[in-house]
C-alpha atoms as a PDB file:
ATOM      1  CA  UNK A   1     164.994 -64.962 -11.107  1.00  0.00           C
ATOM      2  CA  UNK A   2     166.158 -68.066  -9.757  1.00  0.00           C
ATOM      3  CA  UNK A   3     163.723 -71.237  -9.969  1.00  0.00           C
ATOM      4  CA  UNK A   4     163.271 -74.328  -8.031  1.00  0.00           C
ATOM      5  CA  UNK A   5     162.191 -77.701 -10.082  1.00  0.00           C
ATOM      6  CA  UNK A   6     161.026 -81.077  -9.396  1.00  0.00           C
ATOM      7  CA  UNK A   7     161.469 -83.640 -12.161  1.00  0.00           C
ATOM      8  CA  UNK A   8     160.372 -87.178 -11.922  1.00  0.00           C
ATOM      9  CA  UNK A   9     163.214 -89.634 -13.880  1.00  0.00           C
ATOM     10  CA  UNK A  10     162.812 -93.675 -14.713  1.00  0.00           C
ATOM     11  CA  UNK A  11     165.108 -95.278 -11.867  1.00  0.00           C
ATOM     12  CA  UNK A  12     166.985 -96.748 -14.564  1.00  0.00           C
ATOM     13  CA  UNK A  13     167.857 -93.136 -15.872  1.00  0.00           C
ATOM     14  CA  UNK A  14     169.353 -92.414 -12.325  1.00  0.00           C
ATOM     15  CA  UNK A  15     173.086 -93.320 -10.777  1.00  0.00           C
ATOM     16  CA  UNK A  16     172.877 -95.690  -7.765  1.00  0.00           C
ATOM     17  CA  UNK A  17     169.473 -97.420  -9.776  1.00  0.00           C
ATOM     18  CA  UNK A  18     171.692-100.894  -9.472  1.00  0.00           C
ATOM     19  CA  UNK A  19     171.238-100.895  -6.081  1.00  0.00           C
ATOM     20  CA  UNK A  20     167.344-101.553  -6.423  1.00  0.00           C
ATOM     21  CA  UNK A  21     168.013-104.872  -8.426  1.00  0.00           C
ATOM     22  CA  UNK A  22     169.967-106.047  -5.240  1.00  0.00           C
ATOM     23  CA  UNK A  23     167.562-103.943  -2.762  1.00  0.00           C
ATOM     24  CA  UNK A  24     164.077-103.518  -4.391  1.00  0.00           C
ATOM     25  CA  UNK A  25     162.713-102.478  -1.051  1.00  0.00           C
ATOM     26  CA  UNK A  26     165.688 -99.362  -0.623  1.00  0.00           C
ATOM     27  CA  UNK A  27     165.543 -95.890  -0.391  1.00  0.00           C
ATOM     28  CA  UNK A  28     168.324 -93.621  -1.310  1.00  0.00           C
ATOM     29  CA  UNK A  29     168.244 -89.796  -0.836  1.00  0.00           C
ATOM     30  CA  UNK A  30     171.338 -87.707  -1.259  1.00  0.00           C
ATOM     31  CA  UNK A  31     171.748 -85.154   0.464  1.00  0.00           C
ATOM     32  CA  UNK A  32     171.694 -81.142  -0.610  1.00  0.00           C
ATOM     33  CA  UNK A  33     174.803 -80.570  -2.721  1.00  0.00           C
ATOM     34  CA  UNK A  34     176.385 -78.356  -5.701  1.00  0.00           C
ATOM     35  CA  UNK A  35     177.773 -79.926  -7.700  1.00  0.00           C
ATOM     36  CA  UNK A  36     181.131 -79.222  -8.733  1.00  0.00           C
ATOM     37  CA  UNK A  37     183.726 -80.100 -12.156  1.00  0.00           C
ATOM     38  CA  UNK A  38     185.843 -82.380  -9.980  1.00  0.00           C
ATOM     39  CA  UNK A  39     183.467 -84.824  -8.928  1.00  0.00           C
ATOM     40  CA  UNK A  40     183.443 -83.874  -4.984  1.00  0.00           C
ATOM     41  CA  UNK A  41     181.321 -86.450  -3.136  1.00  0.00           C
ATOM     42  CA  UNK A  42     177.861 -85.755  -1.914  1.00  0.00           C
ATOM     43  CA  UNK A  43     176.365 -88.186   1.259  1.00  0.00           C
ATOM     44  CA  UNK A  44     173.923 -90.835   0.353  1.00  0.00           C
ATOM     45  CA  UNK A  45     171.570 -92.012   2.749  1.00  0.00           C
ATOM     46  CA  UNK A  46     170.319 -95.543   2.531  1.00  0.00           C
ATOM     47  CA  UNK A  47     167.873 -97.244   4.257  1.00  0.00           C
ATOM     48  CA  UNK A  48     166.829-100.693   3.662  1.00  0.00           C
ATOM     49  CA  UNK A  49     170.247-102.342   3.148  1.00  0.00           C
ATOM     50  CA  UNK A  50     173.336-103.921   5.093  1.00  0.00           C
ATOM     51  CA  UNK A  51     177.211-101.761   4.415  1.00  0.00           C
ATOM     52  CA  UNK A  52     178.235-105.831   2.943  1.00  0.00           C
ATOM     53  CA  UNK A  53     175.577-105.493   0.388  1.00  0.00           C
ATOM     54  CA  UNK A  54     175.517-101.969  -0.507  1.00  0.00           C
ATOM     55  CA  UNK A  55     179.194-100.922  -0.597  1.00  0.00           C
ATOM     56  CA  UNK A  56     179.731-103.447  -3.624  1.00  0.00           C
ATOM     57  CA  UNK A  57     176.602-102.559  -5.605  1.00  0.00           C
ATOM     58  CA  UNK A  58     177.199 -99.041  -5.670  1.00  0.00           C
ATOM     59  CA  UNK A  59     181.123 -99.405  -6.238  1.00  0.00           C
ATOM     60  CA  UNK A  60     179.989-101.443  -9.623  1.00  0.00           C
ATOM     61  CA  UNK A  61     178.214 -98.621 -11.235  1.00  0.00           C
ATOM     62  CA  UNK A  62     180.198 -96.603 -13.711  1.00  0.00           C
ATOM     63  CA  UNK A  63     178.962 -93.229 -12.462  1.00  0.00           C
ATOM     64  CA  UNK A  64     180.521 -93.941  -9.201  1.00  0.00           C
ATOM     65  CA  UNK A  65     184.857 -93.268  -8.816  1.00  0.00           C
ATOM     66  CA  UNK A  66     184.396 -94.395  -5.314  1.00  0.00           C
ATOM     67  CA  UNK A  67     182.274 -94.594  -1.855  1.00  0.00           C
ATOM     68  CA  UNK A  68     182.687 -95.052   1.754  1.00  0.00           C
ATOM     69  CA  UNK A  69     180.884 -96.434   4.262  1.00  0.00           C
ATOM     70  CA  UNK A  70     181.138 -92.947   7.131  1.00  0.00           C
ATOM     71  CA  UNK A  71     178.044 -93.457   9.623  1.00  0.00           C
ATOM     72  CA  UNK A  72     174.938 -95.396  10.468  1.00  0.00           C
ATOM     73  CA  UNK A  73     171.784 -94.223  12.410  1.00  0.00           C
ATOM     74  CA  UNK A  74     169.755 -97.272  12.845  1.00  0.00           C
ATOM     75  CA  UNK A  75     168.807 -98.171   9.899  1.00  0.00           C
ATOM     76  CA  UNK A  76     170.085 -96.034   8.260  1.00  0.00           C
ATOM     77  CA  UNK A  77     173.363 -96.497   6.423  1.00  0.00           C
ATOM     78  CA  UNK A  78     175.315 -93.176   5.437  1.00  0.00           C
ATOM     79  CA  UNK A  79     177.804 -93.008   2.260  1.00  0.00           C
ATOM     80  CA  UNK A  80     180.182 -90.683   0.830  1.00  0.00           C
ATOM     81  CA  UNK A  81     180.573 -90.990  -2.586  1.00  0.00           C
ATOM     82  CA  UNK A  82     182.744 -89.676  -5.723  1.00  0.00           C
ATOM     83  CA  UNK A  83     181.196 -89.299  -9.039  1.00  0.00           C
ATOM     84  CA  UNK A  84     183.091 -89.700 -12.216  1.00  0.00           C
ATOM     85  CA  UNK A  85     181.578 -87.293 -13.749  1.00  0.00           C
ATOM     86  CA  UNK A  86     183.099 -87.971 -17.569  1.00  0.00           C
ATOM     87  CA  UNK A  87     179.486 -90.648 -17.279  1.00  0.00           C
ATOM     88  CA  UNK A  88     177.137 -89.443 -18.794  1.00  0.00           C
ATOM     89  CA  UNK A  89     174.067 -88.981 -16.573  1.00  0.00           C
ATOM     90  CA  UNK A  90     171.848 -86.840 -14.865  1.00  0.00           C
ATOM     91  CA  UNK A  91     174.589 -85.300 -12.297  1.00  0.00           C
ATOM     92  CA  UNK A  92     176.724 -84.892 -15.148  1.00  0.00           C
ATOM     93  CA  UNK A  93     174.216 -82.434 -16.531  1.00  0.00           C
ATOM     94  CA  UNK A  94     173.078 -80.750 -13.419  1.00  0.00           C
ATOM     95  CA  UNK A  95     176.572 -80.364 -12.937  1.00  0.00           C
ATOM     96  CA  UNK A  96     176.932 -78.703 -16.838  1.00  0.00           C
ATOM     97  CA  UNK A  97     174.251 -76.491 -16.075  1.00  0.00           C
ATOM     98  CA  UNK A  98     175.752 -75.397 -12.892  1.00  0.00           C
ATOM     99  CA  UNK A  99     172.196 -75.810 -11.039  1.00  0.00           C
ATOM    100  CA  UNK A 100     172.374 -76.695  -7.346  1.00  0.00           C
ATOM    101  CA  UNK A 101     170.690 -80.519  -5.820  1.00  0.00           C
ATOM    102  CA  UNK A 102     168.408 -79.990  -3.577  1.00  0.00           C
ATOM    103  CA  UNK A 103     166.854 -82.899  -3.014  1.00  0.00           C
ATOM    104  CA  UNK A 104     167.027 -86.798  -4.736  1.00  0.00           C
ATOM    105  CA  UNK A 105     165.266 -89.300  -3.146  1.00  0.00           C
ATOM    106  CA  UNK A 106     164.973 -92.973  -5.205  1.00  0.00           C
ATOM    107  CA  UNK A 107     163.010 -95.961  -4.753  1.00  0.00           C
ATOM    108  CA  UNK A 108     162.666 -98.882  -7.072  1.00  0.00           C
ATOM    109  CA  UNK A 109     160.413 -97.296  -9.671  1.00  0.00           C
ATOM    110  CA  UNK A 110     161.378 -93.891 -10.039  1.00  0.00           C
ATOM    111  CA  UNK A 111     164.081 -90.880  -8.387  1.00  0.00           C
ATOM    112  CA  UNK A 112     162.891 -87.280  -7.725  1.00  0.00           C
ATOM    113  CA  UNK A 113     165.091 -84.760  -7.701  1.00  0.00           C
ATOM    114  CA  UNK A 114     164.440 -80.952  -6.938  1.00  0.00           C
ATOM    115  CA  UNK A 115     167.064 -78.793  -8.286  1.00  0.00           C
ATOM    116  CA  UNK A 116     167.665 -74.950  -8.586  1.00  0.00           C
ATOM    117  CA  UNK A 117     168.846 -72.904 -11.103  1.00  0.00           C
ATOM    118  CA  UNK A 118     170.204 -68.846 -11.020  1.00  0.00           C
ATOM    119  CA  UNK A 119     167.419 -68.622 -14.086  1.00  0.00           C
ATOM    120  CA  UNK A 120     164.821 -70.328 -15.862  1.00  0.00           C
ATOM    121  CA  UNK A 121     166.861 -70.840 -18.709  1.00  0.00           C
ATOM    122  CA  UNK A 122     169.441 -72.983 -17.081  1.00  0.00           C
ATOM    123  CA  UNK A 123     166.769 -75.428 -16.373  1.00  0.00           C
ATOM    124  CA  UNK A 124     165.612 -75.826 -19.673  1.00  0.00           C
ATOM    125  CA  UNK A 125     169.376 -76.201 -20.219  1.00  0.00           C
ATOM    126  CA  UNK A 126     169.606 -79.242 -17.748  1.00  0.00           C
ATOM    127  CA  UNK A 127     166.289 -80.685 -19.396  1.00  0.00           C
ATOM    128  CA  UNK A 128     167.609 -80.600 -23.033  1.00  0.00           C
ATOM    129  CA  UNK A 129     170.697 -81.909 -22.208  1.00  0.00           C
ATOM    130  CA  UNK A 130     168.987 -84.556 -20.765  1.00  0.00           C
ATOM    131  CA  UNK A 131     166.696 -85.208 -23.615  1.00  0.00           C
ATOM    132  CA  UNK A 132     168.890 -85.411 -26.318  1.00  0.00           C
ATOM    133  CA  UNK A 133     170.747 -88.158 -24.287  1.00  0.00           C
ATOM    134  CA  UNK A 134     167.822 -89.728 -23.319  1.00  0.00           C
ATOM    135  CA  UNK A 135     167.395 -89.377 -20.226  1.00  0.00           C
ATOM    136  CA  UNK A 136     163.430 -88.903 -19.883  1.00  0.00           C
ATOM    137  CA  UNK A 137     162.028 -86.100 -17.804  1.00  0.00           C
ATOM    138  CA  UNK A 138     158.795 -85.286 -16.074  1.00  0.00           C
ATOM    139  CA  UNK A 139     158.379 -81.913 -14.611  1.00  0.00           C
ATOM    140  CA  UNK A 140     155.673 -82.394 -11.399  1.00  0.00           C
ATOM    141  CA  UNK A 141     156.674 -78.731 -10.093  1.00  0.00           C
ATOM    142  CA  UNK A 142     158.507 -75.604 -10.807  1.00  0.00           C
ATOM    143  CA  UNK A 143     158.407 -72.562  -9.122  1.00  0.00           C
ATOM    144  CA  UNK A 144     160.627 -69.146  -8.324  1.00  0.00           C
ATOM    145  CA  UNK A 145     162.470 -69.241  -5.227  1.00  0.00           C
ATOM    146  CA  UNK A 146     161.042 -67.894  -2.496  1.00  0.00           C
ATOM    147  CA  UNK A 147     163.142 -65.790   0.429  1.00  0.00           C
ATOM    148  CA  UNK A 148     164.135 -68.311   3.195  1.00  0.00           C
ATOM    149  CA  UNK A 149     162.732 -66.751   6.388  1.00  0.00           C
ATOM    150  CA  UNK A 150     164.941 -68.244   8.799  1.00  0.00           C
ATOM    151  CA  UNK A 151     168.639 -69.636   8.319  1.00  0.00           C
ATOM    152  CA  UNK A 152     167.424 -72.858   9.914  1.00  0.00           C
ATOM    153  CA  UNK A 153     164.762 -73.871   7.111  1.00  0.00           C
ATOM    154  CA  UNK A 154     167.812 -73.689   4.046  1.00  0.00           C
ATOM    155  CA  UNK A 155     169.089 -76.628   5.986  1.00  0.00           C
ATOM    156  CA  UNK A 156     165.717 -78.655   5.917  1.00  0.00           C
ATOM    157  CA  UNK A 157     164.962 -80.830   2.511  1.00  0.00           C
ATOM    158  CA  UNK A 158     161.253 -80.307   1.207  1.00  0.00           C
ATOM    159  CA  UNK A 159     160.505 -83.731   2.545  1.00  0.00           C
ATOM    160  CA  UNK A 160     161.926 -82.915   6.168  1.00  0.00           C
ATOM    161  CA  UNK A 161     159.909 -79.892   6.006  1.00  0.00           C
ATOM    162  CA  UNK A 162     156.851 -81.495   5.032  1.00  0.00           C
ATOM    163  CA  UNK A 163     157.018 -84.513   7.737  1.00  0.00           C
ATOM    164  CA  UNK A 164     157.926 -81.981  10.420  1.00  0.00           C
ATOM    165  CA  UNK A 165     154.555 -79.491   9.717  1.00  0.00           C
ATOM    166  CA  UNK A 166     152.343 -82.641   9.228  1.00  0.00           C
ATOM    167  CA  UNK A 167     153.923 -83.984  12.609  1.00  0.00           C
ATOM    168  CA  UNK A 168     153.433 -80.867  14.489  1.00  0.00           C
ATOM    169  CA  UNK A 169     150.165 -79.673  13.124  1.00  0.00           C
ATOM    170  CA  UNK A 170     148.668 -83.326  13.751  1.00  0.00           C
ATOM    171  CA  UNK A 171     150.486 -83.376  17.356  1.00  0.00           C
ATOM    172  CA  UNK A 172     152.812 -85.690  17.057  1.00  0.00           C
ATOM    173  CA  UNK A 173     155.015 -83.546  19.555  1.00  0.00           C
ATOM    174  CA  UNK A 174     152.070 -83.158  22.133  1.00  0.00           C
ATOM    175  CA  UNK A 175     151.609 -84.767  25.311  1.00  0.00           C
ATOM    176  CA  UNK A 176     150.265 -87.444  25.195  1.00  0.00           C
ATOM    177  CA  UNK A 177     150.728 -87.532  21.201  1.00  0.00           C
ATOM    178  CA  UNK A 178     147.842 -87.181  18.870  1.00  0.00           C
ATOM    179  CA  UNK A 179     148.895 -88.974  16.007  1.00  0.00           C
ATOM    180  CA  UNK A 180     151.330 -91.748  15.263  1.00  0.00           C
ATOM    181  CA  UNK A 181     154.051 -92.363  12.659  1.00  0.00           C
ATOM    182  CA  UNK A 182     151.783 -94.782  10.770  1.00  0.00           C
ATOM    183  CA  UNK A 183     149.146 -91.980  10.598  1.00  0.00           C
ATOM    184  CA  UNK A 184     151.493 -89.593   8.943  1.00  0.00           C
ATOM    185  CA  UNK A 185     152.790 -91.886   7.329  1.00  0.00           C
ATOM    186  CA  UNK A 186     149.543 -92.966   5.546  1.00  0.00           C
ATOM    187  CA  UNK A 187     149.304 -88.953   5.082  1.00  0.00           C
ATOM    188  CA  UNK A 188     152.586 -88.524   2.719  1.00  0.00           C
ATOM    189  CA  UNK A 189     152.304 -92.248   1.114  1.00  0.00           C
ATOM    190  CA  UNK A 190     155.574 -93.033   2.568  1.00  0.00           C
ATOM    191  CA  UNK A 191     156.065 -96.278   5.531  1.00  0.00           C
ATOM    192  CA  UNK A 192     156.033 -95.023   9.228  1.00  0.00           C
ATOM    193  CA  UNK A 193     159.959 -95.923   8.994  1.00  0.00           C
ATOM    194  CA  UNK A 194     161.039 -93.461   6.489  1.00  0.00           C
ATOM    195  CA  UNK A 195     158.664 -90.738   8.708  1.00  0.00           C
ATOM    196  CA  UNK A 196     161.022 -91.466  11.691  1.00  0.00           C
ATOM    197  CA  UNK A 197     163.679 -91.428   9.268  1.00  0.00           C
ATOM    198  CA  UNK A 198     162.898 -87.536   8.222  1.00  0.00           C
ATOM    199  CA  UNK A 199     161.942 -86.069  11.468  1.00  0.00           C
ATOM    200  CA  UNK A 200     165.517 -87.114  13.058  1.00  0.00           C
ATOM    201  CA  UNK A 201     167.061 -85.650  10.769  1.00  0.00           C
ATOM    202  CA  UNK A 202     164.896 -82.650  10.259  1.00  0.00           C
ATOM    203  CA  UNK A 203     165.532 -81.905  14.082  1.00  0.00           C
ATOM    204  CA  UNK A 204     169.301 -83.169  14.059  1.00  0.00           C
ATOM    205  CA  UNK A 205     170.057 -80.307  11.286  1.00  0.00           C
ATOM    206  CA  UNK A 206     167.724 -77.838  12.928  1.00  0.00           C
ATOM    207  CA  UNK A 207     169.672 -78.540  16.441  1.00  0.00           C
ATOM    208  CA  UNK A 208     172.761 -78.195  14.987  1.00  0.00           C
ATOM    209  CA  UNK A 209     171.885 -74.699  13.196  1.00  0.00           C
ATOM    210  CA  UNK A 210     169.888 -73.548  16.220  1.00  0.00           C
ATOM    211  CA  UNK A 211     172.554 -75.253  19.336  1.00  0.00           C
ATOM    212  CA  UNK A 212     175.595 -76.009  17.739  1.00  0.00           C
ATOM    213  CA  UNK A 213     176.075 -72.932  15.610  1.00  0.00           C
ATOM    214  CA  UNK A 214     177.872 -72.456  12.328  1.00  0.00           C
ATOM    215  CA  UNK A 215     181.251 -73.224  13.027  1.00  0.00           C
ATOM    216  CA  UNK A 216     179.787 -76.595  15.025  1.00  0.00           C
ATOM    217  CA  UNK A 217     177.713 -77.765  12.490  1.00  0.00           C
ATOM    218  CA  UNK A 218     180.788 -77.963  10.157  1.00  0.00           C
ATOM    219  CA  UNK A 219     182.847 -79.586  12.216  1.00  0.00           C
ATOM    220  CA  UNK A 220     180.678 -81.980  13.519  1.00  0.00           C
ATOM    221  CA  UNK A 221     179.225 -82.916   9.705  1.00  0.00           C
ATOM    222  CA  UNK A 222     182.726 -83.525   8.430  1.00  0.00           C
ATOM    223  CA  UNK A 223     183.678 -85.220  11.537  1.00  0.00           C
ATOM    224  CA  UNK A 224     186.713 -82.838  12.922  1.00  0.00           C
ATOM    225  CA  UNK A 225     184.928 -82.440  16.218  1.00  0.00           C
ATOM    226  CA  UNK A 226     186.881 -82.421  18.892  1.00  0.00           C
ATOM    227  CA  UNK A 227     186.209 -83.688  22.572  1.00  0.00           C
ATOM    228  CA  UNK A 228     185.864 -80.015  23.695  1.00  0.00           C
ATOM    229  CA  UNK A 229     182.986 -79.597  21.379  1.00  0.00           C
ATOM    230  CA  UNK A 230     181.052 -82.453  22.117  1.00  0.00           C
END
């Protein structure tokens, strides 16, 4: 049966944990990917940091073959990135034990990552591998994967799913609105920044699913939309 894990790792123990010597107040999250032999890049959302001072930070750490700079949304600062996966690290061994990335979100104590696996055993693959390199685990979930109930939700992150129940069961989407970011904020421990943060885009991949439709949502991610299909 395939199983879903979170795992709590020492930001040290991560790739990209330079970037919180430079920015100790960042948050990187990359997005949902699988992770494949020839190092195919994954998008890294930052937030908390200027392209000048990330770009260079990130280009200096051995796990990384190469990043680019694609998009900003406020804040937020978008990268696609290349790992050289001969490093040994944690996406080295996720990437060993073939399990799939669901999640990784860092700040400047720790990363947690969610990951899922065709079987049990595959994650206690990914967790020995890690050991005897040591690279130091702790498991704060695991549980069998549940049938996804509508397309829409496999698109979602747990985060983005969390912010966007909290949100609508408090009524942030009411009018007038009954609670505020800094309320939900307080809620999920997290500043009323990166709730803003998660709730665009929560909806943006939701619209796109729901609006744009498959063949839109792939051409507007990887940036081949054309002016007809704006």
């Amino acid at each position: 049966m395939a199983t879903e894990a979170t795992f709590r790792i020492p930001v040290e123990q991560f790739p990209l944990s330079s970037v919180f010597e430079q920015l100790p107040d960042a948050t990187v999250e990359l997005e949902r990917i699988v992770p494949t032999q020839d190092g195919e890049a994954p998008y890294v959302w930052v937030r908390g940091g200027a392209v000048e001072t990330v770009n260079p930070v990130f280009a200096d750490h051995p796990a990384v073959a190469s990043i680019e700079a694609v998009d900003s949304v406020g804040d937020d600062l978008l990268f696609r990135v290349r790992w050289e996966l001969s490093y040994d690290s944690v996406l080295k061994h996720l990437t060993e034990a073939e399990l799939t990335l669901i999640e990784a979100i860092g700040r400047r104590d720790h990363w947690t990552i969610s990951v899922r696996g065709a079987t049990k055993s595959a994650l206690t693959g990914f967790q020995n591998a890690c050991r005897r390199h040591g690279i130091s685990l702790t498991v704060t979930k695991i549980r069998p994967t549940s049938p996804v109930d509508s397309p829409s939700m496999a698109l979602l992150t747990d985060a983005q799913q969390e912010a966007l129940q909290i949100a609508y069961n408090r009524g942030y989407f009411g009018s007038p609105r009954e609670v505020t970011l800094e309320e939900i904020g307080a809620e999920l421990g997290i500043s009323h920044q990166a709730v803003a943060s998660r709730l665009r885009r929560g909806l943006s991949r939701l619209v796109e699913e729901t609006v744009l439709g498959d063949q839109a949502v792939v051409e507007y991610k990887y940036g081949l939309h054309s002016k007809q299909s704006q």
